[in-house]
PDB file of N, CA and C in Angstrom:
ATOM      1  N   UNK A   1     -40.165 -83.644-110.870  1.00  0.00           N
ATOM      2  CA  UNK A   1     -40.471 -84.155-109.552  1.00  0.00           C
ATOM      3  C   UNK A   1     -41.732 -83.472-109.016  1.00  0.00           C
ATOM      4  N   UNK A   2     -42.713 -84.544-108.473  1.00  0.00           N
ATOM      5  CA  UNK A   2     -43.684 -83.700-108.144  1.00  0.00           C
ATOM      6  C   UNK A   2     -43.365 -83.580-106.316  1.00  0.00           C
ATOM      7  N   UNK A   3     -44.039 -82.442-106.253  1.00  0.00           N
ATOM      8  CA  UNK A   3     -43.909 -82.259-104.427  1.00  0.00           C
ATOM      9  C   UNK A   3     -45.205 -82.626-103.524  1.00  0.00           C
ATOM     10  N   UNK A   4     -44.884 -83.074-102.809  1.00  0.00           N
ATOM     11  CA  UNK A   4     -45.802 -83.364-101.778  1.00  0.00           C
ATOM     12  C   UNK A   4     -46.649 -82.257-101.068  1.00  0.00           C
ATOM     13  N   UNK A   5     -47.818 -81.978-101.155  1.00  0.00           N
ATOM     14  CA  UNK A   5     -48.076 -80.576 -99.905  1.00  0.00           C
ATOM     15  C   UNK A   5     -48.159 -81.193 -98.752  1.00  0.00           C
ATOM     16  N   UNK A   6     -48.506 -82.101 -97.858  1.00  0.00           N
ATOM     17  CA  UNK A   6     -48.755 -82.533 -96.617  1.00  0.00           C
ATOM     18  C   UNK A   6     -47.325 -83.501 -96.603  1.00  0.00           C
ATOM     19  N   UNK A   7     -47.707 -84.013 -94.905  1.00  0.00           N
ATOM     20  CA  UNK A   7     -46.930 -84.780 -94.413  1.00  0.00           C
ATOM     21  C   UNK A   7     -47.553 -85.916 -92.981  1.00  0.00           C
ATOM     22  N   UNK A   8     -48.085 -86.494 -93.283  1.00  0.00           N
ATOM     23  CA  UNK A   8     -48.476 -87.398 -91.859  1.00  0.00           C
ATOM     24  C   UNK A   8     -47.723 -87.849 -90.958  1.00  0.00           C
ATOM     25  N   UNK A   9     -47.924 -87.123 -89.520  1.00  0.00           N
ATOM     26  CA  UNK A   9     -46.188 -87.337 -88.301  1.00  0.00           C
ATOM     27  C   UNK A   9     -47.645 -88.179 -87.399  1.00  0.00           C
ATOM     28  N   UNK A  10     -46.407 -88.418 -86.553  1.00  0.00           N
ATOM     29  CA  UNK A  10     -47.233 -88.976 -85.380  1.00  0.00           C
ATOM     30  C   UNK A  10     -48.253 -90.113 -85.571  1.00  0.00           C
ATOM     31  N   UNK A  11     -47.651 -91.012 -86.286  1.00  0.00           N
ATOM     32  CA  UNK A  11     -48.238 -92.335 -86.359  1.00  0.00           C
ATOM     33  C   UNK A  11     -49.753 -92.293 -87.274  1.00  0.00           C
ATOM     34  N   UNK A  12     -49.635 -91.225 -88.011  1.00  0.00           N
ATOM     35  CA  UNK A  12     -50.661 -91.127 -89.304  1.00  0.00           C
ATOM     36  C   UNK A  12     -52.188 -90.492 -88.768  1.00  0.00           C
ATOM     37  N   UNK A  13     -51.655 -89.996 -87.223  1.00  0.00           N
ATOM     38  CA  UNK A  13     -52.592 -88.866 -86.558  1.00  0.00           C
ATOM     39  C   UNK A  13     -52.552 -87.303 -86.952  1.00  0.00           C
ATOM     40  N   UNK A  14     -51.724 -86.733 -87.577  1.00  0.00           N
ATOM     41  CA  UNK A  14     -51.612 -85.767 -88.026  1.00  0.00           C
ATOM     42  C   UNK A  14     -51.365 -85.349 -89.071  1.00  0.00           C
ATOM     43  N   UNK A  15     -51.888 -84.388 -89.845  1.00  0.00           N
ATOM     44  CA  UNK A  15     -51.491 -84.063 -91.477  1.00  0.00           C
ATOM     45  C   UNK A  15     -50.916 -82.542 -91.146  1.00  0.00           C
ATOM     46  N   UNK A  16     -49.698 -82.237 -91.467  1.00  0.00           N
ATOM     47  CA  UNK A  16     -49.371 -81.159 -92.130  1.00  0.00           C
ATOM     48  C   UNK A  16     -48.814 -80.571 -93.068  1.00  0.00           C
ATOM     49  N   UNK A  17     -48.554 -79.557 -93.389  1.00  0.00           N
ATOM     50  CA  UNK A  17     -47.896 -79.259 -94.760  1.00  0.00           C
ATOM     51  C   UNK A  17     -46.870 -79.246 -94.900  1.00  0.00           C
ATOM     52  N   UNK A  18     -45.851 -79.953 -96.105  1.00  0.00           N
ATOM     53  CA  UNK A  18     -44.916 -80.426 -95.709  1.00  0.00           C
ATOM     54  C   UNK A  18     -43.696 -79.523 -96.051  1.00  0.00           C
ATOM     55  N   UNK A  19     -42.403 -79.497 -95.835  1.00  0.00           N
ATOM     56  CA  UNK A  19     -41.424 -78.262 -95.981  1.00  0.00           C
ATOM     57  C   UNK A  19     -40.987 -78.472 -98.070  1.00  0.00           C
ATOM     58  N   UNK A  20     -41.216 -77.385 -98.314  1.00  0.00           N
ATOM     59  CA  UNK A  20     -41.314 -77.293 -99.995  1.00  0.00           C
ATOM     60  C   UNK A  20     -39.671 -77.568-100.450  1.00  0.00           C
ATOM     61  N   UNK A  21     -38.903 -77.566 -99.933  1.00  0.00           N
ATOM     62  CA  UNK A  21     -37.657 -77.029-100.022  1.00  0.00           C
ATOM     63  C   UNK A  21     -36.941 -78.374-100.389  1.00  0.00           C
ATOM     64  N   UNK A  22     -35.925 -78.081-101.742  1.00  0.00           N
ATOM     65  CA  UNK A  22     -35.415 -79.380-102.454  1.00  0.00           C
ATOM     66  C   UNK A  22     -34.207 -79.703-102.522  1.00  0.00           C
ATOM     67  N   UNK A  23     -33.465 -81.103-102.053  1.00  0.00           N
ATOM     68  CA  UNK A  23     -31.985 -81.533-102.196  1.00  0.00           C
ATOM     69  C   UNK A  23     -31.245 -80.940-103.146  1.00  0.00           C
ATOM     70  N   UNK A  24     -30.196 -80.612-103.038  1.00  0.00           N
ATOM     71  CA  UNK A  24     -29.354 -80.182-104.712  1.00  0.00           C
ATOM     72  C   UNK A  24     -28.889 -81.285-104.814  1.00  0.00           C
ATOM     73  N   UNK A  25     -28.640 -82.129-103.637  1.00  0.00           N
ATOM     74  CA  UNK A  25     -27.942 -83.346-103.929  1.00  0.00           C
ATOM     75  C   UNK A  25     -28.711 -84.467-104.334  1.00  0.00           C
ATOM     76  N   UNK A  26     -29.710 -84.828-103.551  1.00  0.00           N
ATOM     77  CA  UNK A  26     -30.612 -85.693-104.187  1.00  0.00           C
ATOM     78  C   UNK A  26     -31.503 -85.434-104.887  1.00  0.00           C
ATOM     79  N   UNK A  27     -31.977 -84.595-104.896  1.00  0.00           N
ATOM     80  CA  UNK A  27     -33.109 -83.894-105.646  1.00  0.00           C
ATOM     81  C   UNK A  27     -34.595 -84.671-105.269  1.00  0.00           C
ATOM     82  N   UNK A  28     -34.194 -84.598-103.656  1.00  0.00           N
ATOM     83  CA  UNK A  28     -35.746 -85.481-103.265  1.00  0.00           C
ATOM     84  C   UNK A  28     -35.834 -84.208-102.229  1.00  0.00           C
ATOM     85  N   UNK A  29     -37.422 -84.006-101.676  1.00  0.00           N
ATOM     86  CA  UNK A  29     -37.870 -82.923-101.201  1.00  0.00           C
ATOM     87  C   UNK A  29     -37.659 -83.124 -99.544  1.00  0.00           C
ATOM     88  N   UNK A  30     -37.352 -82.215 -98.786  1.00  0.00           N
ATOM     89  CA  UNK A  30     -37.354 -82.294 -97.362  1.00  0.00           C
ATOM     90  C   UNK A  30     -38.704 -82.921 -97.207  1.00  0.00           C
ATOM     91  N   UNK A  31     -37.773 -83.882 -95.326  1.00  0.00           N
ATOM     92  CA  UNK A  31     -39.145 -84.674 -95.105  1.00  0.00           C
ATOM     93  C   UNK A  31     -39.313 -84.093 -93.582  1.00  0.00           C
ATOM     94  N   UNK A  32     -39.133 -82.621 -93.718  1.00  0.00           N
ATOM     95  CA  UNK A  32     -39.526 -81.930 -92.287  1.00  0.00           C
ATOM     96  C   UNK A  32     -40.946 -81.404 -92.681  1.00  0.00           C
ATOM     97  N   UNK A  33     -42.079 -81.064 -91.834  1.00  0.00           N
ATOM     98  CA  UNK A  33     -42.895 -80.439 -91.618  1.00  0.00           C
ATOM     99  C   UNK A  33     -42.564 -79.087 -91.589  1.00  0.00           C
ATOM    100  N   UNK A  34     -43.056 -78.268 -91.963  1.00  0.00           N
ATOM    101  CA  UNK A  34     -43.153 -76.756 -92.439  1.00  0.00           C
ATOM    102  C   UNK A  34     -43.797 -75.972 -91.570  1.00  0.00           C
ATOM    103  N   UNK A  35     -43.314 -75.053 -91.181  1.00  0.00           N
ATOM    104  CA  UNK A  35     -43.595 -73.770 -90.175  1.00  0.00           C
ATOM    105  C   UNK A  35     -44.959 -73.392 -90.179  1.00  0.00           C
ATOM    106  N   UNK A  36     -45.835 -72.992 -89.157  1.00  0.00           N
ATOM    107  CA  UNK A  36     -47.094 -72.829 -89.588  1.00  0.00           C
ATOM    108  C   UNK A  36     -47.257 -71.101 -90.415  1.00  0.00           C
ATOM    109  N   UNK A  37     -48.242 -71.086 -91.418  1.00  0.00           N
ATOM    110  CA  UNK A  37     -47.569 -70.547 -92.262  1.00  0.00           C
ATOM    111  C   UNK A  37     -46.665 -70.044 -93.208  1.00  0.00           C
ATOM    112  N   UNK A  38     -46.155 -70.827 -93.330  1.00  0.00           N
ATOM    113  CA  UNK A  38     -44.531 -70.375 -93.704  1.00  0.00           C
ATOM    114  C   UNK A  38     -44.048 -71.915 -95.223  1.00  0.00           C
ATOM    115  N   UNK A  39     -43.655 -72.045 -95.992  1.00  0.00           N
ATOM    116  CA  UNK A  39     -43.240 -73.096 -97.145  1.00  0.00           C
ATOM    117  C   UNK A  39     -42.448 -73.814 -96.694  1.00  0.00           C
ATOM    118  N   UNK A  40     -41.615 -73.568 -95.903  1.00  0.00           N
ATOM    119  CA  UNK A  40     -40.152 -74.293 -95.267  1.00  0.00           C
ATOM    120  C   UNK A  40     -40.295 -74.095 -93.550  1.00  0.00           C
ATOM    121  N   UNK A  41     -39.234 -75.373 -93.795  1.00  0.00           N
ATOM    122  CA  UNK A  41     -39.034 -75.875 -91.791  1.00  0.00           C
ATOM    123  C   UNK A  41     -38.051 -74.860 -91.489  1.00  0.00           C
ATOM    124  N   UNK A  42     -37.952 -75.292 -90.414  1.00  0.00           N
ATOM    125  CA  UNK A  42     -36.567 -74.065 -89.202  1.00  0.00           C
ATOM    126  C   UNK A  42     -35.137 -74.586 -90.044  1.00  0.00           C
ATOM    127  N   UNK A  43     -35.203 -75.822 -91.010  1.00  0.00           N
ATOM    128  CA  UNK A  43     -33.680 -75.574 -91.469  1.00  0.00           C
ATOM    129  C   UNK A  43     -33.691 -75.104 -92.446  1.00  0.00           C
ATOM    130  N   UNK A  44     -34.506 -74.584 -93.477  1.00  0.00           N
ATOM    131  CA  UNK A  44     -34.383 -74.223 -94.773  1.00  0.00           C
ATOM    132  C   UNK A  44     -35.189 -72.455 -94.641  1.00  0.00           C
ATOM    133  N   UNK A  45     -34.827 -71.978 -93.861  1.00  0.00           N
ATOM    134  CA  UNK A  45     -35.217 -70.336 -93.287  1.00  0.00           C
ATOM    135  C   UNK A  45     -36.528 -70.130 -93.415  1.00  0.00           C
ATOM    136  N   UNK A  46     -37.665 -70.415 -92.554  1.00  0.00           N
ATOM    137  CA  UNK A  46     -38.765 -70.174 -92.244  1.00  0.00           C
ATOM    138  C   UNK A  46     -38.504 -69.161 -91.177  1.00  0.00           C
ATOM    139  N   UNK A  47     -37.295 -69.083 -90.277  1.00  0.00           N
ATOM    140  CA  UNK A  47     -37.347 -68.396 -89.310  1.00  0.00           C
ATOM    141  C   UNK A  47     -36.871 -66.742 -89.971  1.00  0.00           C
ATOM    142  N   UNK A  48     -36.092 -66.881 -91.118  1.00  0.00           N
ATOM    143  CA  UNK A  48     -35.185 -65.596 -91.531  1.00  0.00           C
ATOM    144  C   UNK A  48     -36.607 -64.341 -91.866  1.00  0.00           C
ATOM    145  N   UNK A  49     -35.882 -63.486 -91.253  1.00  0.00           N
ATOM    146  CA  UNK A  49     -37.050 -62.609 -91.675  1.00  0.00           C
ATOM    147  C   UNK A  49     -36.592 -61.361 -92.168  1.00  0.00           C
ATOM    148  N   UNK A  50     -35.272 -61.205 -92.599  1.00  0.00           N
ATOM    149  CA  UNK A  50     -34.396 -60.628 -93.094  1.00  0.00           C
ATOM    150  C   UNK A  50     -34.576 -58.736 -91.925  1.00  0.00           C
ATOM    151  N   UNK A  51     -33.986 -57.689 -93.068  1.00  0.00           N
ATOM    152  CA  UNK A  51     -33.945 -56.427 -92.273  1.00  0.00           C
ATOM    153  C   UNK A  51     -35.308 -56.073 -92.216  1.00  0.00           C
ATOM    154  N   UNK A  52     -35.464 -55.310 -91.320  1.00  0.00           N
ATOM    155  CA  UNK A  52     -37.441 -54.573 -91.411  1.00  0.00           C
ATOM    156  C   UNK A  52     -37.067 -53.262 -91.327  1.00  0.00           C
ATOM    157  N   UNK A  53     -36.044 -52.704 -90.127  1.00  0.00           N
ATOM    158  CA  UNK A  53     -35.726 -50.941 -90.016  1.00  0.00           C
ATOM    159  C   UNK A  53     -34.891 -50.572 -90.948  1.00  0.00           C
ATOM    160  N   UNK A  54     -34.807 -49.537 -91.286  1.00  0.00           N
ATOM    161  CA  UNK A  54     -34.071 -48.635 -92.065  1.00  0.00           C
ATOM    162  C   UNK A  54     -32.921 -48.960 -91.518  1.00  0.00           C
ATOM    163  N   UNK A  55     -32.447 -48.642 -90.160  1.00  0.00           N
ATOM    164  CA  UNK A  55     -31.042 -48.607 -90.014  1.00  0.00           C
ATOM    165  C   UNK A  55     -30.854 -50.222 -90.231  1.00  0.00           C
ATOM    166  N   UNK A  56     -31.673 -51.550 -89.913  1.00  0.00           N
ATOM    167  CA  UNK A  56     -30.949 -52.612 -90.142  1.00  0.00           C
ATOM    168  C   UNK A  56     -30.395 -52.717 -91.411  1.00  0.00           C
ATOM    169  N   UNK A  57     -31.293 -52.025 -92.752  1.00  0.00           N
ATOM    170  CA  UNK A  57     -30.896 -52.682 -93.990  1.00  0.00           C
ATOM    171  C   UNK A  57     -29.656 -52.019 -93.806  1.00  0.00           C
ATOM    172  N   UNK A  58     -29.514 -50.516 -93.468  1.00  0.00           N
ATOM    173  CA  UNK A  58     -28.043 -49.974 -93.899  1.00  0.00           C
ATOM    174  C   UNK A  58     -27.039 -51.099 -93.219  1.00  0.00           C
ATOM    175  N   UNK A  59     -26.889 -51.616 -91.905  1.00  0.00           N
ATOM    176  CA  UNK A  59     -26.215 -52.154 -91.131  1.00  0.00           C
ATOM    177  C   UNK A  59     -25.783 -53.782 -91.779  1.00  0.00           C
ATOM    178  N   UNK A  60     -27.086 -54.107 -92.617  1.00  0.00           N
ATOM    179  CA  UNK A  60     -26.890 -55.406 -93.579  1.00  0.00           C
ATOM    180  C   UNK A  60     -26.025 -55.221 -95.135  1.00  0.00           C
ATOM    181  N   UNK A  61     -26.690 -53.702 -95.206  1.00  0.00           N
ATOM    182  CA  UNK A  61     -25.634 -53.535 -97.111  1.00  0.00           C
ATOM    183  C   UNK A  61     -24.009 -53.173 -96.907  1.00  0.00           C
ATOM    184  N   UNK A  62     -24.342 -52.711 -95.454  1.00  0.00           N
ATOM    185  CA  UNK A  62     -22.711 -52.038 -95.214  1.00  0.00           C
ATOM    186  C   UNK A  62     -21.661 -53.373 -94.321  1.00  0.00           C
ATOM    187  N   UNK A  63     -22.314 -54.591 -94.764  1.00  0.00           N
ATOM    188  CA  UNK A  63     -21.865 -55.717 -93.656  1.00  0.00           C
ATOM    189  C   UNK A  63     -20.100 -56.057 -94.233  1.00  0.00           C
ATOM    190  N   UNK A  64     -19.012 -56.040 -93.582  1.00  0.00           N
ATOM    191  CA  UNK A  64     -18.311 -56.884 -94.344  1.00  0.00           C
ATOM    192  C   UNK A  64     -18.106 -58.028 -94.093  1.00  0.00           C
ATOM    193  N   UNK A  65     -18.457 -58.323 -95.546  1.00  0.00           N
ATOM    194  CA  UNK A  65     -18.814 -60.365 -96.013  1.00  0.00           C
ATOM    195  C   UNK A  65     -16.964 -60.471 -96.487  1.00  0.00           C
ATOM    196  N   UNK A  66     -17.218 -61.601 -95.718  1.00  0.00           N
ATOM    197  CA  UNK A  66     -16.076 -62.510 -96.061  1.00  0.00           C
ATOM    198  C   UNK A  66     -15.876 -63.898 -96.470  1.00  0.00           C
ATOM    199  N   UNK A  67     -15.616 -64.344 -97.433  1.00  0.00           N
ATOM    200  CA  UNK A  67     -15.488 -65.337 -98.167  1.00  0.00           C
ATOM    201  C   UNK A  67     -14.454 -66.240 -97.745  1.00  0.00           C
ATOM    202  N   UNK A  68     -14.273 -67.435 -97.054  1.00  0.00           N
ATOM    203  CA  UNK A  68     -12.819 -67.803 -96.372  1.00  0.00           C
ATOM    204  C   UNK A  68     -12.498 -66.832 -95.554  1.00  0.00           C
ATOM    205  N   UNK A  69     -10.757 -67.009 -96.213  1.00  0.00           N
ATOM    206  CA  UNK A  69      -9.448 -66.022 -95.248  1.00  0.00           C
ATOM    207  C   UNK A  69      -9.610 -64.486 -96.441  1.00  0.00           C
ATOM    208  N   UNK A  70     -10.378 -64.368 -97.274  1.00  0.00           N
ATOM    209  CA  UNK A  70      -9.830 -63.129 -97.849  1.00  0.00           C
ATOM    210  C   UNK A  70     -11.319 -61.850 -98.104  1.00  0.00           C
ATOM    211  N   UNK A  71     -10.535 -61.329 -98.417  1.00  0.00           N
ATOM    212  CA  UNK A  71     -12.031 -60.353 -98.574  1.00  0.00           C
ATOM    213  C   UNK A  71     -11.684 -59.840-100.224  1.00  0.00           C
ATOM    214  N   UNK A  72     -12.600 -58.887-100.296  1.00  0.00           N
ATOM    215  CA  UNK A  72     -12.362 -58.264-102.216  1.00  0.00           C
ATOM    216  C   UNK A  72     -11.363 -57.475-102.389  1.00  0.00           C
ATOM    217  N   UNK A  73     -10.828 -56.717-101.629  1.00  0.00           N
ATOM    218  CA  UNK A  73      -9.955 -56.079-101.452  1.00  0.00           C
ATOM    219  C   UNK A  73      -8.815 -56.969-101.566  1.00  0.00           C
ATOM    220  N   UNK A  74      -8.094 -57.670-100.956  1.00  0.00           N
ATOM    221  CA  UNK A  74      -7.275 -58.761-101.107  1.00  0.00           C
ATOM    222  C   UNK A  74      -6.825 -59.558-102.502  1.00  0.00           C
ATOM    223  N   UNK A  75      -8.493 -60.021-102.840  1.00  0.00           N
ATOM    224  CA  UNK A  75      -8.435 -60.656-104.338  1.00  0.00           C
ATOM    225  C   UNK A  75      -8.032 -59.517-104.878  1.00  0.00           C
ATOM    226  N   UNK A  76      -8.814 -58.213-105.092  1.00  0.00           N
ATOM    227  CA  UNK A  76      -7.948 -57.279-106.322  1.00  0.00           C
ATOM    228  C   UNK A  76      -6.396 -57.187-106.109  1.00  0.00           C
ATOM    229  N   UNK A  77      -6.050 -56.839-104.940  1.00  0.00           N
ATOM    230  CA  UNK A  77      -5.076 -57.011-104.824  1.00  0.00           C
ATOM    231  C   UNK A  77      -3.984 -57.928-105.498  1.00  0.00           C
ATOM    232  N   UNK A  78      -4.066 -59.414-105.185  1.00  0.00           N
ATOM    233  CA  UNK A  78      -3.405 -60.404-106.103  1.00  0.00           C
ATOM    234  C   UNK A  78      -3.686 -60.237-107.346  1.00  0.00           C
ATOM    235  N   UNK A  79      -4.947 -59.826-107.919  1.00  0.00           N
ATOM    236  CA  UNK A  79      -4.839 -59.867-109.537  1.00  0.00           C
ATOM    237  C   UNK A  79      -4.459 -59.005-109.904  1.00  0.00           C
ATOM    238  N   UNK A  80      -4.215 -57.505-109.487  1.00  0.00           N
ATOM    239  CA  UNK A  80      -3.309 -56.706-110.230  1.00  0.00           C
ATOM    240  C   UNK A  80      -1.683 -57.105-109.770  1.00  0.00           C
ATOM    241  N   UNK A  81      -1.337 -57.221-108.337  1.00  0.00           N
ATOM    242  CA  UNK A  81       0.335 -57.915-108.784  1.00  0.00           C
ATOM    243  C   UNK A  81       0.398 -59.157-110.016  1.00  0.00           C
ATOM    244  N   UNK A  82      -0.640 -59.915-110.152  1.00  0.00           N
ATOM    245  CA  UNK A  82      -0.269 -61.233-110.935  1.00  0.00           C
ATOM    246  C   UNK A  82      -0.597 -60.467-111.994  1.00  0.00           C
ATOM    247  N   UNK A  83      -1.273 -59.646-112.593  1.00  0.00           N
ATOM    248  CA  UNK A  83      -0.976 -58.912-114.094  1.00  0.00           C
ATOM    249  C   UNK A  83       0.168 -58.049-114.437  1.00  0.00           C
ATOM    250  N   UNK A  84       0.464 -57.512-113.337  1.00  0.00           N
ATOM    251  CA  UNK A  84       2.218 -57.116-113.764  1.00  0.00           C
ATOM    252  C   UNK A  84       2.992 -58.397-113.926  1.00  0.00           C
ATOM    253  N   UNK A  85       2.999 -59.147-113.014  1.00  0.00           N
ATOM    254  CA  UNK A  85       4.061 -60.097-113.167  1.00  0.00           C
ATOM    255  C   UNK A  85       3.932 -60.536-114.356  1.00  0.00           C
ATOM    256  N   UNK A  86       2.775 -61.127-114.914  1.00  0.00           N
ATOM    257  CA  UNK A  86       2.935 -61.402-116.538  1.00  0.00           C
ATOM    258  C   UNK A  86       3.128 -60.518-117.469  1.00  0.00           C
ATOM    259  N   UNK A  87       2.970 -59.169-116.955  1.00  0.00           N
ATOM    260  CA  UNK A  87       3.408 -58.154-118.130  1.00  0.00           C
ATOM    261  C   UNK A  87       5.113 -58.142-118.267  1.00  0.00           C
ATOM    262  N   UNK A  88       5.823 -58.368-116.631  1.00  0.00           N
ATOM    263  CA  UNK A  88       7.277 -58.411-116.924  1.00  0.00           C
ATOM    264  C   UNK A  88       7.418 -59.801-117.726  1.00  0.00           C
ATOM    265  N   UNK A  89       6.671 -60.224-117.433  1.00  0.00           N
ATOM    266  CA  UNK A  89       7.468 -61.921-118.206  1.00  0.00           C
ATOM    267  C   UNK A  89       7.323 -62.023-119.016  1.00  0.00           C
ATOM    268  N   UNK A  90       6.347 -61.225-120.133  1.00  0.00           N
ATOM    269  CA  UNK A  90       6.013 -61.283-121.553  1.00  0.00           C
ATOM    270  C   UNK A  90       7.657 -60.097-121.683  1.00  0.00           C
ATOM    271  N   UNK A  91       7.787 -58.898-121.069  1.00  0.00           N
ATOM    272  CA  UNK A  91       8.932 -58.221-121.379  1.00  0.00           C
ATOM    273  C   UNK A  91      10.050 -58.709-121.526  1.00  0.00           C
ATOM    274  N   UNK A  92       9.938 -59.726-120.672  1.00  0.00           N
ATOM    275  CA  UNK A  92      11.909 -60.662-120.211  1.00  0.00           C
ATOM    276  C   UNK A  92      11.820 -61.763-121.881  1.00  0.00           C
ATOM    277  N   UNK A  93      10.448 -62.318-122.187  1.00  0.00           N
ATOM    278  CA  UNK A  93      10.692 -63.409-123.327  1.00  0.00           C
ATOM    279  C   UNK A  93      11.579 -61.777-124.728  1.00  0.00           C
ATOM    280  N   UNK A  94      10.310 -61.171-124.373  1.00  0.00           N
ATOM    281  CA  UNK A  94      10.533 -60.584-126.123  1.00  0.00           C
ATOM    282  C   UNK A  94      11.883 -60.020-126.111  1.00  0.00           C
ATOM    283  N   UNK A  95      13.072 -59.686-124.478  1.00  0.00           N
ATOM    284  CA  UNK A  95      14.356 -59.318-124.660  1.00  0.00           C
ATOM    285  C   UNK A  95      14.929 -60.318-124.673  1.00  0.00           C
ATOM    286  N   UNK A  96      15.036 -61.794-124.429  1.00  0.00           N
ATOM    287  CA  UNK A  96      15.631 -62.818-124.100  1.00  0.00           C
ATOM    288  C   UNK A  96      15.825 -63.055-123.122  1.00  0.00           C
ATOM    289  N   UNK A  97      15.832 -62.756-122.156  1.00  0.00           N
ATOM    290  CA  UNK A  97      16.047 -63.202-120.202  1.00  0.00           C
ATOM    291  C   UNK A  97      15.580 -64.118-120.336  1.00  0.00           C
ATOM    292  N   UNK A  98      14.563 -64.853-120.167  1.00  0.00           N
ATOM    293  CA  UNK A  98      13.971 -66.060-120.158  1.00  0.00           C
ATOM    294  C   UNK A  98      13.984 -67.024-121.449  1.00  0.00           C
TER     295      UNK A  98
END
């Protein structure tokens, strides 16, 4: 796919550069105009300007991210009860219980 650099708004009075940023779904290119300076429009993060101070990055690495209802702690959690449980159930076949 080739990309467009411009974009003509405003009734073919204006040229600007157009937002670089590509569908996963369609795989056709945004038809927003692009931040001045910047590759991408205000929806595809032209605005993000991520941490700049020291204390923000700490305040960003130390963030807790949550995925849904659970966090990592949680998931380990279930996968070590669900690996015992199959360790008893491999125990119960090889005595006969099951």
């Amino acid at each position: 796919m080739i990309k467009e650099p411009t974009i003509t708004t405003l009734g073919g009075r204006v040229t600007c550069p157009r937002c670089q940023a590509v569908s996963k779904r369609s795989k056709q290119q945004c038809r927003n105009p692009s931040e001045r300076g910047k590759n991408n429009c205000r929806f595809h993060g032209s605005r993000s300007t991520s941490a700049k101070t020291l204390e923000g990055k700490k305040r960003r690495d130390n963030a807790r991210y949550v995925h849904g209802r659970e966090t990592s702690a949680l998931r380990d959690a279930r996968k070590h009860k669900l690996r015992e449980l199959r360790e008893l159930e491999a125990v119960m076949l090889e005595i006969g219980m099951i």
